[in-house]
PDB file of N, CA and C in Angstrom:
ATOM      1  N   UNK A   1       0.842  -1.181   0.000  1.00  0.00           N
ATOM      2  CA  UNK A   1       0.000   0.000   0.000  1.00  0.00           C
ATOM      3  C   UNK A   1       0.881   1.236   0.000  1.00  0.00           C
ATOM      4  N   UNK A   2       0.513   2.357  -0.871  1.00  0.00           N
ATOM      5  CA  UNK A   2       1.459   3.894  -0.675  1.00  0.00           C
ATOM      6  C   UNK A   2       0.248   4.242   0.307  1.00  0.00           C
ATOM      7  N   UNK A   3       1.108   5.477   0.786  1.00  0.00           N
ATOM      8  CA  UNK A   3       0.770   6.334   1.979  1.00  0.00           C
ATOM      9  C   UNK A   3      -0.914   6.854   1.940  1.00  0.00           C
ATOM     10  N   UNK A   4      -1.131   6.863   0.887  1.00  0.00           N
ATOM     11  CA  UNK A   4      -2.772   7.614   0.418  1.00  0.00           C
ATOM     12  C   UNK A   4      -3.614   6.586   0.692  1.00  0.00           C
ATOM     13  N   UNK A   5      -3.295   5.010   1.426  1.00  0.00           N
ATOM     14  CA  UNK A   5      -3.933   4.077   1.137  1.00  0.00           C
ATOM     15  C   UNK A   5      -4.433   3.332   0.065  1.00  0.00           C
ATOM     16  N   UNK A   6      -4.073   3.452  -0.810  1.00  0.00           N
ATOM     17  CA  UNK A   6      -3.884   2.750  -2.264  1.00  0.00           C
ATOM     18  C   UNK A   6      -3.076   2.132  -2.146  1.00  0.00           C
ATOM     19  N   UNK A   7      -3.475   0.717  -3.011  1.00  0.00           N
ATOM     20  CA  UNK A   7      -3.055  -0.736  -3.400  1.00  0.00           C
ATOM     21  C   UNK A   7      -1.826  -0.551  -4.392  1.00  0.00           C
ATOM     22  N   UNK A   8      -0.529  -0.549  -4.545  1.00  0.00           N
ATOM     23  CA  UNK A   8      -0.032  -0.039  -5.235  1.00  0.00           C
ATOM     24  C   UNK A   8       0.040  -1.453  -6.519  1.00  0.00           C
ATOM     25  N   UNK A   9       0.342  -1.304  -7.744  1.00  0.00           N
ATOM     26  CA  UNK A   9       0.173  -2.137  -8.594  1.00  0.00           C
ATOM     27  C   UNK A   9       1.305  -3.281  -8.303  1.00  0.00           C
ATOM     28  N   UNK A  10       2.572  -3.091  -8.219  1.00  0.00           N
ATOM     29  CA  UNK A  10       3.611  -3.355  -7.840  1.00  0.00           C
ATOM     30  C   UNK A  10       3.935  -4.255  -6.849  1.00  0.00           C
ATOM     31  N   UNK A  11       2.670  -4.020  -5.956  1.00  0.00           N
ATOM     32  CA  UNK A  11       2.045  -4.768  -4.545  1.00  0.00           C
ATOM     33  C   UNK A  11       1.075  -5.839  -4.880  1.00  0.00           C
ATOM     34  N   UNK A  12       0.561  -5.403  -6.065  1.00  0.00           N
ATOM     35  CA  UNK A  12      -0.551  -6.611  -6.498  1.00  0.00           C
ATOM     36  C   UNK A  12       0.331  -7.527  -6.787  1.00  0.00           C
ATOM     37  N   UNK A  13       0.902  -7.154  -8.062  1.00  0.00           N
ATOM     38  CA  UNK A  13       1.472  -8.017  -8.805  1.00  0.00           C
ATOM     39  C   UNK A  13       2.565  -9.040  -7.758  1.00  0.00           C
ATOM     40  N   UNK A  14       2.818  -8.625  -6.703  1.00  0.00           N
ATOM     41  CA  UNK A  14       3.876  -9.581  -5.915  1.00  0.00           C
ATOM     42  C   UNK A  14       3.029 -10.318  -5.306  1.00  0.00           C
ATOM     43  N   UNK A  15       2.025 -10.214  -4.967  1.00  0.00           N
ATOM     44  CA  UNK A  15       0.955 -10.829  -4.243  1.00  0.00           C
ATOM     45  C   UNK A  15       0.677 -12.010  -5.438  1.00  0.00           C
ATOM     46  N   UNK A  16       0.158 -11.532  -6.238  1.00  0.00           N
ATOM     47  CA  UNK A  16      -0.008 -12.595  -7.239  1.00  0.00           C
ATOM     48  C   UNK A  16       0.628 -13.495  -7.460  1.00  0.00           C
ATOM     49  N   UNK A  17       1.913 -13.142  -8.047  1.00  0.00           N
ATOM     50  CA  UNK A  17       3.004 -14.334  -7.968  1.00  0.00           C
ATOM     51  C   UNK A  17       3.206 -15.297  -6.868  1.00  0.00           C
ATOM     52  N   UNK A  18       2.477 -14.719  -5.810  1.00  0.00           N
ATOM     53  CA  UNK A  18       2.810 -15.843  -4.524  1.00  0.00           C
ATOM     54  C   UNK A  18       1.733 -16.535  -4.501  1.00  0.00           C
ATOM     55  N   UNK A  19       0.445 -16.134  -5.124  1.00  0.00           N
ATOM     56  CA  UNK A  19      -0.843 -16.762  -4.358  1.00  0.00           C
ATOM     57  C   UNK A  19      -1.478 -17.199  -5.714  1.00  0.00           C
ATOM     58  N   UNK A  20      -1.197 -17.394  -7.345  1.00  0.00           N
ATOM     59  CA  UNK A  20      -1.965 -17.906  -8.374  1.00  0.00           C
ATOM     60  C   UNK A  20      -0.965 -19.081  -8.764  1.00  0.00           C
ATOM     61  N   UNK A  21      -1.543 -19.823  -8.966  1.00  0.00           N
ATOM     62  CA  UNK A  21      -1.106 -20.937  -9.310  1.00  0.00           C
ATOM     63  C   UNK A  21      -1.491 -21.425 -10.652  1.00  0.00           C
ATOM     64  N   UNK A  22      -0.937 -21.970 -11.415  1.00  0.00           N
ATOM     65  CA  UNK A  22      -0.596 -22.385 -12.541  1.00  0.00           C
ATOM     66  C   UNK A  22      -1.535 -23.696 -12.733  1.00  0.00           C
ATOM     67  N   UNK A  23      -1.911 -23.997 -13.715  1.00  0.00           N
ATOM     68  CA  UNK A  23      -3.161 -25.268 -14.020  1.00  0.00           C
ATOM     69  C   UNK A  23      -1.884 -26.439 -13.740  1.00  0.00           C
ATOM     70  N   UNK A  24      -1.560 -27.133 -12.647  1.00  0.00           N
ATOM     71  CA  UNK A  24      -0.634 -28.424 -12.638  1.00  0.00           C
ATOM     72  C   UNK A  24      -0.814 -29.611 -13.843  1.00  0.00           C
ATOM     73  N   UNK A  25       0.279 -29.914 -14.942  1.00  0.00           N
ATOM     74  CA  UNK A  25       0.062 -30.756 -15.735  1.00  0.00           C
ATOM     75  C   UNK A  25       0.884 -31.562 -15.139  1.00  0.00           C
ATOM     76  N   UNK A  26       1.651 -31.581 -14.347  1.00  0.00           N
ATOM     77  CA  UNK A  26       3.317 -32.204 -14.409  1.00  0.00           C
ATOM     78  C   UNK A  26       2.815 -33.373 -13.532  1.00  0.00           C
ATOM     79  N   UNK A  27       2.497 -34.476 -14.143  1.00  0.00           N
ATOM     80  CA  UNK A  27       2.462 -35.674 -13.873  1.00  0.00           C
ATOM     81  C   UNK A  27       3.435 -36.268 -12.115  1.00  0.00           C
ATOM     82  N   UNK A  28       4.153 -36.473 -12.452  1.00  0.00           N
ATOM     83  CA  UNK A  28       5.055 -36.077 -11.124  1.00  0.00           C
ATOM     84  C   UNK A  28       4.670 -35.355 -10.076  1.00  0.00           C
ATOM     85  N   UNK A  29       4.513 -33.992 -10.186  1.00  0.00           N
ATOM     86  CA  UNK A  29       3.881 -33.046  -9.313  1.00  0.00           C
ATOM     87  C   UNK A  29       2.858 -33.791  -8.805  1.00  0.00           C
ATOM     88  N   UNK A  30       1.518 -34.037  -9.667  1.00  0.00           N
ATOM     89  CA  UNK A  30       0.598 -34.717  -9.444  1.00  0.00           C
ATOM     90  C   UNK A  30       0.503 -35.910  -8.644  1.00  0.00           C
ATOM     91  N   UNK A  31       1.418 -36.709  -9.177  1.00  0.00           N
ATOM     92  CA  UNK A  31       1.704 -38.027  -8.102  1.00  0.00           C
ATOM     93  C   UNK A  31       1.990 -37.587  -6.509  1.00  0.00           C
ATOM     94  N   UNK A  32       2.644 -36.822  -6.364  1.00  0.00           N
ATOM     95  CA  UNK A  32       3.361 -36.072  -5.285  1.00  0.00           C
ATOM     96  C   UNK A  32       2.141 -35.885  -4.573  1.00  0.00           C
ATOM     97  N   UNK A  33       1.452 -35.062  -4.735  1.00  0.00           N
ATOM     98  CA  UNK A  33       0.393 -34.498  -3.780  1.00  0.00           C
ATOM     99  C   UNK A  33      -0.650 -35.569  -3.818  1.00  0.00           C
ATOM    100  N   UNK A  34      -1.099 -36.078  -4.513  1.00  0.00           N
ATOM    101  CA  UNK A  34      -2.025 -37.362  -4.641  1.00  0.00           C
ATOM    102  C   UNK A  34      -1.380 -38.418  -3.054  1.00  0.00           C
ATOM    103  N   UNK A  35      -0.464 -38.630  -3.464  1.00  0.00           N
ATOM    104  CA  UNK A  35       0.173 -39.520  -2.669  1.00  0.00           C
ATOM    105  C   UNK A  35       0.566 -39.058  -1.134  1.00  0.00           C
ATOM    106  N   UNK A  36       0.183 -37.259  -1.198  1.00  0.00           N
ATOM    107  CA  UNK A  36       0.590 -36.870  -0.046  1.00  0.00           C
ATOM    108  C   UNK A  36      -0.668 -36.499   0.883  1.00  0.00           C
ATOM    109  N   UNK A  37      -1.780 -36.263  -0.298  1.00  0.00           N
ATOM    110  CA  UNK A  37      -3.400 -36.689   0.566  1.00  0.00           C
ATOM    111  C   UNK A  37      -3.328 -38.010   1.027  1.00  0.00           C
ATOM    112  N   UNK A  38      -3.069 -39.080  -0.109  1.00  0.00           N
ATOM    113  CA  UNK A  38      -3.507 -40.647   1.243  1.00  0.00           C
ATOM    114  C   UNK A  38      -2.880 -40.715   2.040  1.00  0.00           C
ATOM    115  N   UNK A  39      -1.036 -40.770   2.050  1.00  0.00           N
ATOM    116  CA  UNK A  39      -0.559 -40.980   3.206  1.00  0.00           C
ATOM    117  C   UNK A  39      -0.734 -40.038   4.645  1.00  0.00           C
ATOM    118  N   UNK A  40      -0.274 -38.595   3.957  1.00  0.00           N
ATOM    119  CA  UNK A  40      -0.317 -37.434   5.125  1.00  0.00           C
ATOM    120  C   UNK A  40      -1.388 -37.321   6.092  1.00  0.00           C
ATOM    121  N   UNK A  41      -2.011 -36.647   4.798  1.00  0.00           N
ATOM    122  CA  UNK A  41      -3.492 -36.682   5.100  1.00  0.00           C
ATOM    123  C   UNK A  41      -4.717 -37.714   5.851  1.00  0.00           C
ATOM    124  N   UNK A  42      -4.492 -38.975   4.898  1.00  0.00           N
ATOM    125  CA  UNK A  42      -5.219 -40.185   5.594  1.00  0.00           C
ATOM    126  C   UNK A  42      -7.084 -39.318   4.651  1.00  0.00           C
ATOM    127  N   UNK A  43      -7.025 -38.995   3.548  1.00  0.00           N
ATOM    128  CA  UNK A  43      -7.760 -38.777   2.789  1.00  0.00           C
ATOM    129  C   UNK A  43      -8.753 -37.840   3.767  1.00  0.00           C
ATOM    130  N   UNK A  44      -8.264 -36.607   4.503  1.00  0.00           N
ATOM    131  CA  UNK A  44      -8.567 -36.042   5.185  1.00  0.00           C
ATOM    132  C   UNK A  44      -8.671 -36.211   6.751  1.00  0.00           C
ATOM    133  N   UNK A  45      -8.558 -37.428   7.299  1.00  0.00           N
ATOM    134  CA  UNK A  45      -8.720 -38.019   8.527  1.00  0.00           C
ATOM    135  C   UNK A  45      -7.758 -37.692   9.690  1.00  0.00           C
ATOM    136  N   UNK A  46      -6.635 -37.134   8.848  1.00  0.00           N
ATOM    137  CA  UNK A  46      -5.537 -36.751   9.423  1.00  0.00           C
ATOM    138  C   UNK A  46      -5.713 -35.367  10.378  1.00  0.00           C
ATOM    139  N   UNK A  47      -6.561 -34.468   9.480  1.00  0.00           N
ATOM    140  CA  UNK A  47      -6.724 -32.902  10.166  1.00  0.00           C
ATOM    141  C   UNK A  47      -7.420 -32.952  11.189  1.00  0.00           C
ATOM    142  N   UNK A  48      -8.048 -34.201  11.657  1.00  0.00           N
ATOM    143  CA  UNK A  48      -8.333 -33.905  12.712  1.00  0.00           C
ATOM    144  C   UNK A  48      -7.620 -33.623  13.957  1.00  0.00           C
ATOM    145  N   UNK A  49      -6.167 -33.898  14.226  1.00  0.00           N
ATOM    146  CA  UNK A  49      -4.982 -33.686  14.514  1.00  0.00           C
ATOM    147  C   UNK A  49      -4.640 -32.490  15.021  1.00  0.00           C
ATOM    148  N   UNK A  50      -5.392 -32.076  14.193  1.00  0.00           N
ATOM    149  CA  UNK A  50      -5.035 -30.089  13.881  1.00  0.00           C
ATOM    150  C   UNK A  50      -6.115 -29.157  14.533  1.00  0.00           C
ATOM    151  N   UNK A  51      -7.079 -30.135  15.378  1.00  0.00           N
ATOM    152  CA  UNK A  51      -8.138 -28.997  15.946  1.00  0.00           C
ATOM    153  C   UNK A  51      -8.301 -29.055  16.857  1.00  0.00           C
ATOM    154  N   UNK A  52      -8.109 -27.846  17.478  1.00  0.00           N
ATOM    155  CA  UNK A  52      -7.978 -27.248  18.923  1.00  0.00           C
ATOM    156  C   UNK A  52      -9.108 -26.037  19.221  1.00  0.00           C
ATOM    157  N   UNK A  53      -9.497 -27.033  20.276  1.00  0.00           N
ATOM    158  CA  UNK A  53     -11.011 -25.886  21.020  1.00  0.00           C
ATOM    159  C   UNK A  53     -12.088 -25.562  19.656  1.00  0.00           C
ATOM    160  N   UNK A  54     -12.181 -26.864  18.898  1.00  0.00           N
ATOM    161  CA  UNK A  54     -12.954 -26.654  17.577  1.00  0.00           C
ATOM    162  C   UNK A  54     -12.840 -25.839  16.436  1.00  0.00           C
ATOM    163  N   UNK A  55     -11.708 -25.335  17.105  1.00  0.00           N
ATOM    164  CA  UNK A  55     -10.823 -24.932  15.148  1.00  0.00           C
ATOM    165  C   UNK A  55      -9.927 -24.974  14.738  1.00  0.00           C
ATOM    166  N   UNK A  56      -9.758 -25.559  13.375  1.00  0.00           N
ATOM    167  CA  UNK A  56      -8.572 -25.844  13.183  1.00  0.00           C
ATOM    168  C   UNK A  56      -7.700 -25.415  12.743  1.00  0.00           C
ATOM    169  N   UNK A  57      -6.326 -25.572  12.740  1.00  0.00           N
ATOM    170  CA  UNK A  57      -4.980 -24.665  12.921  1.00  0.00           C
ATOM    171  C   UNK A  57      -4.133 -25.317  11.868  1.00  0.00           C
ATOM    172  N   UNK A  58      -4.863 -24.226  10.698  1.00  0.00           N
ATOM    173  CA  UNK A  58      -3.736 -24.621   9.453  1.00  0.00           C
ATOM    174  C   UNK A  58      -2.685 -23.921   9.201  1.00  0.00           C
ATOM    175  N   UNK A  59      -2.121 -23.402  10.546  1.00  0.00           N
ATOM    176  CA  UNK A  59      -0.474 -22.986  10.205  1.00  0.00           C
ATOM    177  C   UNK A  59       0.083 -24.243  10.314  1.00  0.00           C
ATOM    178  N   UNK A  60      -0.346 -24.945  11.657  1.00  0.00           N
ATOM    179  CA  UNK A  60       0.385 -25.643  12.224  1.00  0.00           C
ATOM    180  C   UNK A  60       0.653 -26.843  11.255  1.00  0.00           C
ATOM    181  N   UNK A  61      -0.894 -27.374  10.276  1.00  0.00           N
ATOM    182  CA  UNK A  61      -0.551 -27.983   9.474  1.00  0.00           C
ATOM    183  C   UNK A  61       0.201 -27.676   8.127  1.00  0.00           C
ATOM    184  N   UNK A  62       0.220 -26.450   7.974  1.00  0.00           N
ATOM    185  CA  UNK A  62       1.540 -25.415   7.103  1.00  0.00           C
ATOM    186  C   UNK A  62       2.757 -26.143   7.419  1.00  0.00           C
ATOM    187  N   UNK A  63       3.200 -26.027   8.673  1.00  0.00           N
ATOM    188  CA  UNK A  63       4.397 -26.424   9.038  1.00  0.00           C
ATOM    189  C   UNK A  63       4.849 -27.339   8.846  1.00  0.00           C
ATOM    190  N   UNK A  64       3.643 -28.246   9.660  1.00  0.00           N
ATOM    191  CA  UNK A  64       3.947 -30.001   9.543  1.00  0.00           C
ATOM    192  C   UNK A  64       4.617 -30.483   8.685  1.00  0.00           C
ATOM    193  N   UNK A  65       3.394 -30.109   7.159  1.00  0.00           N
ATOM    194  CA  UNK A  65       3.866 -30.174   5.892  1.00  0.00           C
ATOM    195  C   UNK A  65       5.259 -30.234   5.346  1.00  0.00           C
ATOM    196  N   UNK A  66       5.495 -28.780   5.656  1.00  0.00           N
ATOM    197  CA  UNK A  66       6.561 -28.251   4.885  1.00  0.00           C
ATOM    198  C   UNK A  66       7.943 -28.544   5.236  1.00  0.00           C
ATOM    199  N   UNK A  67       8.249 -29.157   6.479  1.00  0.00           N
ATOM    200  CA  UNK A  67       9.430 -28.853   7.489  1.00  0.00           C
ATOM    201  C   UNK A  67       8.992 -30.245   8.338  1.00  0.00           C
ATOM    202  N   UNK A  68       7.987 -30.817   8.023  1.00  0.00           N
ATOM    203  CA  UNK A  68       8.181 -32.447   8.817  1.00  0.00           C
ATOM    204  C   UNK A  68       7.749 -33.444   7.970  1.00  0.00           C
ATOM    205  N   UNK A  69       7.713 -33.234   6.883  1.00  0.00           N
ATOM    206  CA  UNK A  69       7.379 -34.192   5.933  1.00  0.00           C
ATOM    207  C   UNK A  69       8.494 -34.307   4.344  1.00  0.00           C
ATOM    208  N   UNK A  70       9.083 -35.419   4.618  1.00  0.00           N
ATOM    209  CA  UNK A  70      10.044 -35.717   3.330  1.00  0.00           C
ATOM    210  C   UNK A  70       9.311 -35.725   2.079  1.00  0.00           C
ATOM    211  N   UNK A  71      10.302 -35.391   1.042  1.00  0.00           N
ATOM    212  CA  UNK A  71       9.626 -35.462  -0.659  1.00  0.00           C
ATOM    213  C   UNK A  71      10.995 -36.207  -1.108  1.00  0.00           C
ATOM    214  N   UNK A  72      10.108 -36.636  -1.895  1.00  0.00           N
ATOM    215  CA  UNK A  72      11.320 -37.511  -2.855  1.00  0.00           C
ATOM    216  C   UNK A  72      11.255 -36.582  -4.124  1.00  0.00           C
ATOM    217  N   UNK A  73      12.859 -35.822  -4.410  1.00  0.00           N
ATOM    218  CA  UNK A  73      12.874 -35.268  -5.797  1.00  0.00           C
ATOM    219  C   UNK A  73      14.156 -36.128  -6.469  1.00  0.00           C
ATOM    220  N   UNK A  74      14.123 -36.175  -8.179  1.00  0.00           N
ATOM    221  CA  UNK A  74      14.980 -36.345  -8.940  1.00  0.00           C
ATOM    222  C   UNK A  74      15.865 -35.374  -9.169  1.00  0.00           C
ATOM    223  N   UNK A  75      17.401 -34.444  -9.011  1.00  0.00           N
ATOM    224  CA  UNK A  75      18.123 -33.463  -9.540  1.00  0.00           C
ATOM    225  C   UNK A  75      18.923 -34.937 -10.850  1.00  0.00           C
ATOM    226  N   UNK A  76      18.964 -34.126 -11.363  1.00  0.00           N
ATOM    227  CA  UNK A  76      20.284 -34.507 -12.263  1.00  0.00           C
ATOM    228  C   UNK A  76      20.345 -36.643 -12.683  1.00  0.00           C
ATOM    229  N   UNK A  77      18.680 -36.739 -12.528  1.00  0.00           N
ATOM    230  CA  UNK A  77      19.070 -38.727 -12.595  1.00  0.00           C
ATOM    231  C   UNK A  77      19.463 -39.367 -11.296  1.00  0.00           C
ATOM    232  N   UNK A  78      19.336 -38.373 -10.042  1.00  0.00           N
ATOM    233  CA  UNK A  78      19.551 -38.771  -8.548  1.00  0.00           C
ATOM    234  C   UNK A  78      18.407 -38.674  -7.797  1.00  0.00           C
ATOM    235  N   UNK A  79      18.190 -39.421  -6.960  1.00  0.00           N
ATOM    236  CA  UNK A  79      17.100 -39.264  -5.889  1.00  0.00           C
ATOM    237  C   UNK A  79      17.575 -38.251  -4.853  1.00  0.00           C
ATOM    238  N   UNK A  80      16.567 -37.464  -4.508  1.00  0.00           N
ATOM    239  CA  UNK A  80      17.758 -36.935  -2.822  1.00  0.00           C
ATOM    240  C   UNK A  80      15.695 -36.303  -2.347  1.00  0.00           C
ATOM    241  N   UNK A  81      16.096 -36.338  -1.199  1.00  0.00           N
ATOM    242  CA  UNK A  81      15.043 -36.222  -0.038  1.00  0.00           C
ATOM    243  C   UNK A  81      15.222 -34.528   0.786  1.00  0.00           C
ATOM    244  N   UNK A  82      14.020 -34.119   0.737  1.00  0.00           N
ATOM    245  CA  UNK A  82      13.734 -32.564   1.188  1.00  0.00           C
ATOM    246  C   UNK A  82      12.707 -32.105   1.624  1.00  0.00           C
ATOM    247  N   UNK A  83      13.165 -31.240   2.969  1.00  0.00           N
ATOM    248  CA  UNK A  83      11.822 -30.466   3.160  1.00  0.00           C
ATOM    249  C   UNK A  83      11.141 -29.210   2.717  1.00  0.00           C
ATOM    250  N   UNK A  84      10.200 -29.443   2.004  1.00  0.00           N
ATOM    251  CA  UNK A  84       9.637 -28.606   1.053  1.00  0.00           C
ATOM    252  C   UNK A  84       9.936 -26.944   1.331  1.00  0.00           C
ATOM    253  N   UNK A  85       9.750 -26.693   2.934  1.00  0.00           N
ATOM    254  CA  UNK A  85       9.488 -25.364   3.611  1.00  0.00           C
ATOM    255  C   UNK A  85      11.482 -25.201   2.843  1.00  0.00           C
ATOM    256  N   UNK A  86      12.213 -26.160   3.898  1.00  0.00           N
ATOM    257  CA  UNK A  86      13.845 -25.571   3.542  1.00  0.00           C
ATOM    258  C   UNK A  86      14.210 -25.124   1.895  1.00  0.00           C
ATOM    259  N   UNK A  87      13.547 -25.997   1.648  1.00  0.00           N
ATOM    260  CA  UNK A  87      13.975 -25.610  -0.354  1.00  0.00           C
ATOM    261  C   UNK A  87      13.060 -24.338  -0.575  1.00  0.00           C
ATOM    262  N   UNK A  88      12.079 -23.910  -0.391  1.00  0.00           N
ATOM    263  CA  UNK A  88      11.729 -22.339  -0.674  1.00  0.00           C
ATOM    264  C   UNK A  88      12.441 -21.604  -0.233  1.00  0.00           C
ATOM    265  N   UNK A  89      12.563 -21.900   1.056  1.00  0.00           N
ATOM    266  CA  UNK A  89      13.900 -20.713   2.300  1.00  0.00           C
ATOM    267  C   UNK A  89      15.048 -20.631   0.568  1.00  0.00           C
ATOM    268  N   UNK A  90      15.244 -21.588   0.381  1.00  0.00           N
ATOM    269  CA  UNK A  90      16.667 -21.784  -0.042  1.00  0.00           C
ATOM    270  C   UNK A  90      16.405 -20.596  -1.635  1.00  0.00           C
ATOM    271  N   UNK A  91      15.268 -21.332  -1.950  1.00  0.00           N
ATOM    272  CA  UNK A  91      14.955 -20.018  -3.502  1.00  0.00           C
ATOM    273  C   UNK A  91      14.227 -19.191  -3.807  1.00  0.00           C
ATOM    274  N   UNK A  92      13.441 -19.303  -2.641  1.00  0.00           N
ATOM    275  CA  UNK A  92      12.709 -17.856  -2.598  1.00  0.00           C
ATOM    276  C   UNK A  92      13.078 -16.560  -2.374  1.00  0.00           C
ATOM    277  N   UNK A  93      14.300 -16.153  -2.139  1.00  0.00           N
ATOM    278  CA  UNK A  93      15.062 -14.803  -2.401  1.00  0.00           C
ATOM    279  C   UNK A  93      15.164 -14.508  -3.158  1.00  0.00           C
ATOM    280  N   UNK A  94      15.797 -15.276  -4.177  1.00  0.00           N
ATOM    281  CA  UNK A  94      16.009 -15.525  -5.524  1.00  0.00           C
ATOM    282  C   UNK A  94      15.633 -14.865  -6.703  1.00  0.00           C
ATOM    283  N   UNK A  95      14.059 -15.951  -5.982  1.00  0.00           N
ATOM    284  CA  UNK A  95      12.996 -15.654  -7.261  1.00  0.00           C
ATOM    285  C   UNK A  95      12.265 -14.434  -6.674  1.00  0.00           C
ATOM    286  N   UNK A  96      12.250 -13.894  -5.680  1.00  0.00           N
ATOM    287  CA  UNK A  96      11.347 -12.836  -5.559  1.00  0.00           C
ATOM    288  C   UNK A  96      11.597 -11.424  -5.338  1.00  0.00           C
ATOM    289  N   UNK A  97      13.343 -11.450  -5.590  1.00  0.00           N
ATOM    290  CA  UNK A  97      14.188 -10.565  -5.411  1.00  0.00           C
ATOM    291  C   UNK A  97      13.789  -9.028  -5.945  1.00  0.00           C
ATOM    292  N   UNK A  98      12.945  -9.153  -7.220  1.00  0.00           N
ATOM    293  CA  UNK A  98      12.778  -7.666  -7.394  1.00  0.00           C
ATOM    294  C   UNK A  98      11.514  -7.101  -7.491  1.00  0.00           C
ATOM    295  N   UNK A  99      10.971  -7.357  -6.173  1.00  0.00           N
ATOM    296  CA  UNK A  99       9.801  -7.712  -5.544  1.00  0.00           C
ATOM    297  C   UNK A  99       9.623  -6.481  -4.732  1.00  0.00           C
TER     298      UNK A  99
END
């Protein structure tokens, strides 16, 4: 926001980039999260986990996610194992640098 209270465009547009998402074709990708509803999740059964005094606390499952749950990626024809949250830390400066 500039000082007049206006949305500045500049502000949208960074917002955007963080929060629209792209139509997922990538097969892979797909497997990934498919596979991370039955196991994680428990095809939703899991969030119940997550509710306290009858509501539930999707940072906490933010976290879980991101920073307690392994992914299996391919670099280079290699397997190697990561937590999703550390690998954004790692390129999200990066990419959002002129932001």
């Amino acid at each position: 926001m500039t000082g007049n209270g206006k949305v500045s465009s500049r502000g949208i547009n960074f917002l955007l980039c963080i929060i629209v998402f792209e139509k997922l074709t990538d097969k892979s990708i797909i497997a990934i999260l498919n596979t991370m509803k039955r196991e994680f999740a428990h095809n939703g059964y899991r969030f119940y986990d997550f509710i306290q005094g009858g509501i539930l606390h999707t940072l906490e499952i933010n976290c879980k996610v991101n920073f307690g749950w392994l992914f299996e990626v391919k670099t280079g024809g290699r397997k190697e194992y990561i937590y999703a949250g550390e690998k954004f830390k790692e390129i999200a400066p990066e990419r959002y640098k002129n932001f």
